[in-house]
N, C-alpha and C. Protein backbone atom coordinates (compact mmCIF):
# COMPACT_ATOMS: atom_id res chain seq x y z
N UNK A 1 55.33 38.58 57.57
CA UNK A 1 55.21 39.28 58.84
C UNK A 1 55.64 40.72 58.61
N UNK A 2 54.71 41.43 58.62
CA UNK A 2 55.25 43.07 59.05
C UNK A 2 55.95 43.44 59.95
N UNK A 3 57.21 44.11 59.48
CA UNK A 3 57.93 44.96 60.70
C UNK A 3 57.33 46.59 60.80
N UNK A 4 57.19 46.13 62.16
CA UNK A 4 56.35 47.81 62.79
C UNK A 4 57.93 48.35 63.41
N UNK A 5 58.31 49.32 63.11
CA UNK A 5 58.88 50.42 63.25
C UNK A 5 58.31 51.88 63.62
N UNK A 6 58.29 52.16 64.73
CA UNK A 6 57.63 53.30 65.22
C UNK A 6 58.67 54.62 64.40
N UNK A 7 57.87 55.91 63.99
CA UNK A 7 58.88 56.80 63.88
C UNK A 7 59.53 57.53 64.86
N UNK A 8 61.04 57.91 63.90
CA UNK A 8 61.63 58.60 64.99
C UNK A 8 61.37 59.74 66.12
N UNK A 9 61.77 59.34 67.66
CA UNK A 9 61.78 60.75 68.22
C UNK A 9 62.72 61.41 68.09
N UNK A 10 61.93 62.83 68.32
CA UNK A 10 62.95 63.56 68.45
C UNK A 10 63.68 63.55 69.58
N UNK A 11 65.00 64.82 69.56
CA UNK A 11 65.83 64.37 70.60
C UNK A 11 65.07 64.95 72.03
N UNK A 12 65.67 64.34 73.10
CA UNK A 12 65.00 64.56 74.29
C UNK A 12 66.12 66.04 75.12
N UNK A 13 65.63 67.17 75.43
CA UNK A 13 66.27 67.73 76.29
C UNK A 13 67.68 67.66 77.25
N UNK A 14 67.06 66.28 77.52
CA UNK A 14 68.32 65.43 78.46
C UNK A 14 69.69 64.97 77.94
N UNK A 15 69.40 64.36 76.36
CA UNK A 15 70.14 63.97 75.45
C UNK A 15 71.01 65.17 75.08
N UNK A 16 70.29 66.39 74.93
CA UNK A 16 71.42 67.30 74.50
C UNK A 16 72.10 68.09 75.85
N UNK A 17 71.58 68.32 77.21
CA UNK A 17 72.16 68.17 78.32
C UNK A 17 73.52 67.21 78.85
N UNK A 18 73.15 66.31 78.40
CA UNK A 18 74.38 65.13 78.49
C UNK A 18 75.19 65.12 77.65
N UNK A 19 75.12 65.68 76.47
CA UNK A 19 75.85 66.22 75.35
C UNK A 19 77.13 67.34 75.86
N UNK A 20 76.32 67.95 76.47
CA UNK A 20 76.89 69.29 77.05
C UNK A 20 77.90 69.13 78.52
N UNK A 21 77.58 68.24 79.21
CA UNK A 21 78.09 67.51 80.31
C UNK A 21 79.03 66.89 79.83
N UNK A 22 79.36 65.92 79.03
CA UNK A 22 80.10 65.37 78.41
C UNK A 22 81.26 66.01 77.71
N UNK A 23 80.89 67.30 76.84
CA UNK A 23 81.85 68.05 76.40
C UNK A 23 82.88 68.89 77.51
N UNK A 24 81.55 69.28 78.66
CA UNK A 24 82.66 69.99 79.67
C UNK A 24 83.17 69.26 80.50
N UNK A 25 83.29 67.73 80.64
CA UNK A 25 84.36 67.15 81.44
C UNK A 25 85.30 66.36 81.04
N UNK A 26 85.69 67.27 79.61
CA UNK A 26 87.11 67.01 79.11
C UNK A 26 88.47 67.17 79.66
N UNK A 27 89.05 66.67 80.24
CA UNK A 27 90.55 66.81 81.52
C UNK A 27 91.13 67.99 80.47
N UNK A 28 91.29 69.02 81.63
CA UNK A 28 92.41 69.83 81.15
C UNK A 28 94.09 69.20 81.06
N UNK A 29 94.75 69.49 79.97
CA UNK A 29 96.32 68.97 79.54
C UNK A 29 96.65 70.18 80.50
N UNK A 30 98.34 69.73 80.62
CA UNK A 30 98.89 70.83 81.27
C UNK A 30 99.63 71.82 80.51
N UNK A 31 99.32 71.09 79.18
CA UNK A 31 99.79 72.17 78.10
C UNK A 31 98.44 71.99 76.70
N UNK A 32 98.60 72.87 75.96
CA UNK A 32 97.73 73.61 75.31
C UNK A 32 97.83 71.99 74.58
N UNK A 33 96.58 72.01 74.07
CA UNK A 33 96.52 70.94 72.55
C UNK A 33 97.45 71.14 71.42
N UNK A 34 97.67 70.66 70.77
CA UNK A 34 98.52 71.26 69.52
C UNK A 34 98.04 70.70 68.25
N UNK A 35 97.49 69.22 68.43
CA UNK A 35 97.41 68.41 67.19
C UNK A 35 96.11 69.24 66.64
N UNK A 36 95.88 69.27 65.61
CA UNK A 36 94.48 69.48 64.82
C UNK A 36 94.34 68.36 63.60
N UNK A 37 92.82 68.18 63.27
CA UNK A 37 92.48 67.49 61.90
C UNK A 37 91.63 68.70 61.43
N UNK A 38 91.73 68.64 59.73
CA UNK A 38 91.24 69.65 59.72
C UNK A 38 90.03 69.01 58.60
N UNK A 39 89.30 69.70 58.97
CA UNK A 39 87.96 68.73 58.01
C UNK A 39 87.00 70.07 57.08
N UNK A 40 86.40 69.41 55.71
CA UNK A 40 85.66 71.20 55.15
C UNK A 40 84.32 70.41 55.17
N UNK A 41 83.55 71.42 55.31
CA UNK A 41 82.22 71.24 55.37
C UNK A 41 81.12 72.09 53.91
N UNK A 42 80.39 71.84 53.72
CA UNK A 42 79.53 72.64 52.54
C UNK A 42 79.06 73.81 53.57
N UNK A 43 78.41 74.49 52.99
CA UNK A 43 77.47 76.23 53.55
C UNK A 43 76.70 75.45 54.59
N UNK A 44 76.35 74.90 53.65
CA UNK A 44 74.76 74.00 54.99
C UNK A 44 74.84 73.48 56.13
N UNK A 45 76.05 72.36 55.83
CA UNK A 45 76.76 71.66 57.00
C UNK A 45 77.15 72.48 58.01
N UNK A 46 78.07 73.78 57.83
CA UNK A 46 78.74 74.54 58.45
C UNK A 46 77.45 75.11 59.26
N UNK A 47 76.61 75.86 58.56
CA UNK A 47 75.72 76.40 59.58
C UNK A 47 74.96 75.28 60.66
N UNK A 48 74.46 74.21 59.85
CA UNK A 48 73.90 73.43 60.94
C UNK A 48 74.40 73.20 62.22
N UNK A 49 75.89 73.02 61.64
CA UNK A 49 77.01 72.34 63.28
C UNK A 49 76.88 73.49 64.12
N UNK A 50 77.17 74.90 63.65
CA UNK A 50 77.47 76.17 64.22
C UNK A 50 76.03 76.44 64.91
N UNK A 51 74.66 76.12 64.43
CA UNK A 51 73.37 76.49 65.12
C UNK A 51 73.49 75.78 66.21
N UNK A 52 73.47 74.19 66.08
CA UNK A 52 73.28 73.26 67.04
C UNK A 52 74.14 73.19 68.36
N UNK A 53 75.73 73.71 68.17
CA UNK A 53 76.80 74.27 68.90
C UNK A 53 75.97 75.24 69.95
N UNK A 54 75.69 76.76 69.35
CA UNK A 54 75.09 77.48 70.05
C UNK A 54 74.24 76.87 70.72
N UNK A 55 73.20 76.70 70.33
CA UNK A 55 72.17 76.08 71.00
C UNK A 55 72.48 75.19 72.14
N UNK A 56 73.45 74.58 72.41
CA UNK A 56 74.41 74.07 73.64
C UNK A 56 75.26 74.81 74.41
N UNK A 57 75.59 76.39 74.39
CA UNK A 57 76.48 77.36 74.49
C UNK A 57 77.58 76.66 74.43
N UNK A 58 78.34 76.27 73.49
CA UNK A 58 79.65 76.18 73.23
C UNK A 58 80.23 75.99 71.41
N UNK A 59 81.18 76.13 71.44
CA UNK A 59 82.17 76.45 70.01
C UNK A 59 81.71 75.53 69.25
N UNK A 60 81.91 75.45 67.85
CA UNK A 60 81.92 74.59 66.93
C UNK A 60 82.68 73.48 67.02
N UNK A 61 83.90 73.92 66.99
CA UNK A 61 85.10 73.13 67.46
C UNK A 61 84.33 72.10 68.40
N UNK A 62 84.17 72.48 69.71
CA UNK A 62 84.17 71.98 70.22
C UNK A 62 83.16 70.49 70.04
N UNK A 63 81.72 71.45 69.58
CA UNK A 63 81.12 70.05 69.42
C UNK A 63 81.28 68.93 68.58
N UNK A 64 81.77 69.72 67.71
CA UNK A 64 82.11 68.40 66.56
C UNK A 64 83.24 67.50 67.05
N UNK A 65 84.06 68.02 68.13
CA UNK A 65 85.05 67.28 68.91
C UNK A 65 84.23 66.36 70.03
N UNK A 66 83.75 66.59 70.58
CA UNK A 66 82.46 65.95 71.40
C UNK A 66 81.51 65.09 70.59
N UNK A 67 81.26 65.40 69.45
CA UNK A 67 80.51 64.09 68.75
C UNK A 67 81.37 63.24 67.85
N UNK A 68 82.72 63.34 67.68
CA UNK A 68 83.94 62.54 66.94
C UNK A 68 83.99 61.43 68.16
N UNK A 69 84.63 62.32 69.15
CA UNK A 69 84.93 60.78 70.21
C UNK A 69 83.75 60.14 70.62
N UNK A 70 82.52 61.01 70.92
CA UNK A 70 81.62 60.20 71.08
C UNK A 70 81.38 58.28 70.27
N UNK A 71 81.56 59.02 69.15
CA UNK A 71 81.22 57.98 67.77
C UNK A 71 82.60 57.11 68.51
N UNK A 72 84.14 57.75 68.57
CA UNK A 72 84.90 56.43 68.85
C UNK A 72 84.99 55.77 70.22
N UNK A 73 84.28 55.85 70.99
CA UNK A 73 84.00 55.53 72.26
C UNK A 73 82.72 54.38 72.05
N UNK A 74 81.99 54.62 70.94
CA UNK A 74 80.54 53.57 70.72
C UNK A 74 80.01 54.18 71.51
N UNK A 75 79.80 55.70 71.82
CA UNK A 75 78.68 56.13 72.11
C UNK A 75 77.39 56.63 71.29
N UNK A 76 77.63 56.46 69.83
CA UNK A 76 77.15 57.33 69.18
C UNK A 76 77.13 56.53 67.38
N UNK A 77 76.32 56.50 67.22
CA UNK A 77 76.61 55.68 65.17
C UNK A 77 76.02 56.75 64.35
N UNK A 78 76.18 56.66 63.40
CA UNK A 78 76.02 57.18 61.79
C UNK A 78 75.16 56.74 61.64
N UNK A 79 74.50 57.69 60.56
CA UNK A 79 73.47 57.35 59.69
C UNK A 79 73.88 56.09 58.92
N UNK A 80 72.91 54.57 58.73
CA UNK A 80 73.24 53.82 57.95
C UNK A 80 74.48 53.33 58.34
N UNK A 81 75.07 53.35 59.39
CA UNK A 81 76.28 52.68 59.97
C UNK A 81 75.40 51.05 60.40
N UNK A 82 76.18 50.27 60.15
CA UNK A 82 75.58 48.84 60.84
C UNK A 82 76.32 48.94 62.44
N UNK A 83 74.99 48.21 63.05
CA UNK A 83 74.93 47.88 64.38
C UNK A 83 75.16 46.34 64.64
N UNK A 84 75.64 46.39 66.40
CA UNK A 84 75.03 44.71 66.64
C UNK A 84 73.89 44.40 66.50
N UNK A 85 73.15 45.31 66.67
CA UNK A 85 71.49 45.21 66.33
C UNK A 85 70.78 44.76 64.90
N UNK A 86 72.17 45.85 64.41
CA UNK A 86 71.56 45.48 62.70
C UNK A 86 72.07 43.33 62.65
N UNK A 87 72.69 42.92 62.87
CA UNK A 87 73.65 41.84 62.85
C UNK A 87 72.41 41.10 63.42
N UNK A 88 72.08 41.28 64.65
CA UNK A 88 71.00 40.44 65.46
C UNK A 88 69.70 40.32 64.65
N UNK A 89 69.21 41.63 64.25
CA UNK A 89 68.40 41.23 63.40
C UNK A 89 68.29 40.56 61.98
N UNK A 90 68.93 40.38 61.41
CA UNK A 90 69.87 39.86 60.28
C UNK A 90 69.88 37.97 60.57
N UNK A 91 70.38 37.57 61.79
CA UNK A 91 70.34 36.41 62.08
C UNK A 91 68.86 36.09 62.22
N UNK A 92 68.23 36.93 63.48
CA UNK A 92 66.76 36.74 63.66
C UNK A 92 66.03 36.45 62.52
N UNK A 93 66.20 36.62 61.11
CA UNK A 93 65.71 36.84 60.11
C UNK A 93 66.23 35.22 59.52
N UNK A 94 67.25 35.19 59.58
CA UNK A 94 67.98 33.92 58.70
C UNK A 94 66.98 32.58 59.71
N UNK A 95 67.00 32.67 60.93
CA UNK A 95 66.70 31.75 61.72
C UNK A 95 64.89 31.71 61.62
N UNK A 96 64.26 32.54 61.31
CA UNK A 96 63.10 32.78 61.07
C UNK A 96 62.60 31.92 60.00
N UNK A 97 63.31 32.69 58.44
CA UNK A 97 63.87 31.41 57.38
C UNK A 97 63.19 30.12 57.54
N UNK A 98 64.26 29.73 58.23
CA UNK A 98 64.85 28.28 58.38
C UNK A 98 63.81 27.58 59.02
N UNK A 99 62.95 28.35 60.33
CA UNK A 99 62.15 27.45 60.88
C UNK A 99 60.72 27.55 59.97
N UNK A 100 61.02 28.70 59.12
CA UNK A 100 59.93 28.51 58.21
C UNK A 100 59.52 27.46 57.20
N UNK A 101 60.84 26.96 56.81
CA UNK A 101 61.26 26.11 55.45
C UNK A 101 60.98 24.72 56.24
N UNK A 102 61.27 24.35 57.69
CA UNK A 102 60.91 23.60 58.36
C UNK A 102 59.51 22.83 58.41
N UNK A 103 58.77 23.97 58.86
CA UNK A 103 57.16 23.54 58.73
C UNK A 103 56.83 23.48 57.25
N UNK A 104 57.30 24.12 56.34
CA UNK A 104 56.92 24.34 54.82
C UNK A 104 56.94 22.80 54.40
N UNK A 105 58.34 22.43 55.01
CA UNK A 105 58.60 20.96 54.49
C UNK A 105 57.42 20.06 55.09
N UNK A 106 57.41 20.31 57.01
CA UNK A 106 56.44 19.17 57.27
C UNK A 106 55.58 19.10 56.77
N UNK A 107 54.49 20.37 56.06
CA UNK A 107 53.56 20.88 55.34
C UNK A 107 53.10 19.57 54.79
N UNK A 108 54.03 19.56 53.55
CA UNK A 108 54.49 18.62 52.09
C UNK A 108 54.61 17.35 52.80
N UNK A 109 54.95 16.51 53.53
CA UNK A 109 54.67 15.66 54.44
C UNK A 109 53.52 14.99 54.47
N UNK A 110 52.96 16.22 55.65
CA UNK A 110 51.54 15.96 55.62
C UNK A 110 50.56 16.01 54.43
N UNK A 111 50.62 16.32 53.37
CA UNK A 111 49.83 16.91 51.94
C UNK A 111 50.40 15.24 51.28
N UNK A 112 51.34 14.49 51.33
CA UNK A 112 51.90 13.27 50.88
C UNK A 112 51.16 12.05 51.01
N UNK A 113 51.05 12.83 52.94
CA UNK A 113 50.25 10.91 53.58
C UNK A 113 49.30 11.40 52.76
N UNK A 114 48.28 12.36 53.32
CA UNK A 114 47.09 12.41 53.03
C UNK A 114 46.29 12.31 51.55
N UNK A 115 47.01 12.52 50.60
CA UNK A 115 46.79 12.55 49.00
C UNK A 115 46.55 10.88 48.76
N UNK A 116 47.26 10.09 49.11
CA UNK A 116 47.85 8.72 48.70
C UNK A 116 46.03 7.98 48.38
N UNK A 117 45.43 7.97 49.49
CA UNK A 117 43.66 7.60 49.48
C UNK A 117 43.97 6.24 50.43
N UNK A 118 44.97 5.59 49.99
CA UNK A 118 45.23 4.12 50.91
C UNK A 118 45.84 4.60 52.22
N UNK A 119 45.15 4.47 53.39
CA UNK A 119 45.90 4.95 54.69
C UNK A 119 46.88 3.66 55.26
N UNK A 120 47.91 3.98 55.12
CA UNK A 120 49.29 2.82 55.69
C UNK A 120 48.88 2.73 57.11
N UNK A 121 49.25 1.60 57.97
CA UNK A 121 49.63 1.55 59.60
C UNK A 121 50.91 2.91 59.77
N UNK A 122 50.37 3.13 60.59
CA UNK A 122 51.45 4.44 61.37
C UNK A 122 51.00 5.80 60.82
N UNK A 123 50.01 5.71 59.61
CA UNK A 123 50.38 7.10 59.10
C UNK A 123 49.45 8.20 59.89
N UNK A 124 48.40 7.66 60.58
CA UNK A 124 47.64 8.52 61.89
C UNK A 124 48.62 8.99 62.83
N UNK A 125 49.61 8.30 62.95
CA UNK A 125 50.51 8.69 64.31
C UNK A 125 51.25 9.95 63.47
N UNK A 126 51.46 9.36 62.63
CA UNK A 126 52.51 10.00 61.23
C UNK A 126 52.03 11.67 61.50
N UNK A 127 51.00 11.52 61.15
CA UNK A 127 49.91 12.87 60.91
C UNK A 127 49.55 13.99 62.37
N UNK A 128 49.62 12.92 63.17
CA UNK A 128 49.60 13.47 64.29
C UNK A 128 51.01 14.56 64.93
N UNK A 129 51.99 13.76 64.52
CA UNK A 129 53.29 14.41 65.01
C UNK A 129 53.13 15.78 64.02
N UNK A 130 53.20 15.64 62.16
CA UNK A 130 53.46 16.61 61.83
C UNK A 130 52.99 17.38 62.09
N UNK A 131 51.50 17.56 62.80
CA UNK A 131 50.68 18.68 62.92
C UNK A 131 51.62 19.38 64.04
N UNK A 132 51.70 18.05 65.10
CA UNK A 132 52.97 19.14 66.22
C UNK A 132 53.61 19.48 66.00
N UNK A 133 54.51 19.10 64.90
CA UNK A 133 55.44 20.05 64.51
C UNK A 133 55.33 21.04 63.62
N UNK A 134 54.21 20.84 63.30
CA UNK A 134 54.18 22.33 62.27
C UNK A 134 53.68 23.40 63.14
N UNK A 135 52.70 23.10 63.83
CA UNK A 135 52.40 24.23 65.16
C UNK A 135 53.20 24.67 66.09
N UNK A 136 54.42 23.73 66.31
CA UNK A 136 55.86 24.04 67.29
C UNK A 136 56.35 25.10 66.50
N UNK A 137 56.59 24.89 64.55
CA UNK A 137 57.61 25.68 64.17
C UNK A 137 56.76 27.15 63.66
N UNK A 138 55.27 27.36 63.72
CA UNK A 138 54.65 28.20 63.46
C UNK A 138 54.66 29.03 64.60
N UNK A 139 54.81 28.40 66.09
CA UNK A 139 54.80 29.19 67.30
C UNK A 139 56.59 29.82 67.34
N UNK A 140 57.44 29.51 67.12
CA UNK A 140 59.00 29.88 66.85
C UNK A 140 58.94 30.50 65.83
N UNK A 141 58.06 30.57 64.74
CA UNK A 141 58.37 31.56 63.57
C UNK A 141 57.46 33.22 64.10
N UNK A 142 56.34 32.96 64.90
CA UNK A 142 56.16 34.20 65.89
C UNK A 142 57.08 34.74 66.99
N UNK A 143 57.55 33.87 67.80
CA UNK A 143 58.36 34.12 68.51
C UNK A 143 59.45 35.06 67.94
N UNK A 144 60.66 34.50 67.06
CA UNK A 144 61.42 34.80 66.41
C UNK A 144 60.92 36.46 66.09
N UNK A 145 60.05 36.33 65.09
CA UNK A 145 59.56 37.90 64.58
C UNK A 145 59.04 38.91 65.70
N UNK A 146 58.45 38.53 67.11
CA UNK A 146 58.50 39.17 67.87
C UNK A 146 59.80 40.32 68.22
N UNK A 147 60.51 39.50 68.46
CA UNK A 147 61.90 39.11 69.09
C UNK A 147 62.58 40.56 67.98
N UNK A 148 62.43 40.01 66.48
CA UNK A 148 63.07 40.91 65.44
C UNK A 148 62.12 41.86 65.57
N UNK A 149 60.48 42.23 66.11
CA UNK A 149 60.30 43.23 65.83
C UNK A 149 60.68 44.25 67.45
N UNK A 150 60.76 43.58 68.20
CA UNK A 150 61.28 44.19 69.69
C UNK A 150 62.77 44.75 69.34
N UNK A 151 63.76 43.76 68.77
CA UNK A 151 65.15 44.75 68.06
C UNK A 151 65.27 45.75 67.54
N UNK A 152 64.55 46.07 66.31
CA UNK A 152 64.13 47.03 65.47
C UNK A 152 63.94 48.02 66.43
N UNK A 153 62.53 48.11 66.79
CA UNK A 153 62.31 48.93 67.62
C UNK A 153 63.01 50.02 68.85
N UNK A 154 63.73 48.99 69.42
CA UNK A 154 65.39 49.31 70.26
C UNK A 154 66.25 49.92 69.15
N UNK A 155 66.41 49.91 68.05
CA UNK A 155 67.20 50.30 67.60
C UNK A 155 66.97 52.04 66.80
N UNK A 156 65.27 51.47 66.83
CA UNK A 156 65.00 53.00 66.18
C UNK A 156 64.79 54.11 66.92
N UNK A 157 64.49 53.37 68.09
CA UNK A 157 64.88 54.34 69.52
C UNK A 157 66.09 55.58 69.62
């Protein structure tokens, strides 16, 4: 099964509006901040943060303070950071598996009666079920991948 993954959008207007909203309704202390972390950046890094800052009218400082708590609030993940999403899909996948190996088996089942040439009593009924169940676990192995490709998708959002 192919996973369709649409590519990324870009960011939406609103997103960096709410960015900006967010940074200015930081509670004023009744005294000045004092603590600092102090973090170094390469040439590149530095300018990027400092463009993207402007481009929001406000400090460097500031935004990179606005996208720190963001991240510890779970507003916000890393590149290559795992998600619940990543996790969900991960199971979706294991469970996919499984109902695959399911029908694979009834498969072999059915390929058993039918090889033999002598047809036993029961083995029509026999034959009958596996087909339902191999079509039950072929309709759950779509389902399932739906399901993982609807996650994905949410996630690349």
């Amino acid at each position: 099964m192919l996973l369709v993954v649409p590519e990324p959008q870009l960011p939406r207007a609103t997103e960096e509006a709410a960015l900006h909203r967010v940074v200015r309704r930081r509670k004023r202390k009744s005294e000045q901040r004092k603590e600092r972390v102090d973090v170094r950046y390469g040439t590149d890094e530095k300018t990027d943060i400092l463009a993207k800052a402007r481009s929001l009218n406000i400090t460097g400082a500031h935004y990179v303070g606005a996208v720190v708590m963001a991240h510890i609030h779970g507003d916000l993940t890393l590149p290559g950071q795992r998600t619940q999403l990543d996790d969900y899909i991960d199971e979706l996948n294991a469970l996919r598996r499984q109902v695959a190996a399911i029908g694979w088996n009834v498969n072999q089942i059915a390929k058993k009666l039918n090889s033999d040439g002598c047809p036993h009593p029961g083995d029509t009924a026999l034959l009958a079920q596996a087909e339902r169940t191999l079509a039950s676990a072929g309709a759950s192995v779509r389902h399932i991948a739906d399901a993982t490709n609807r996650t994905a998708t949410k996630k690349a959002a």
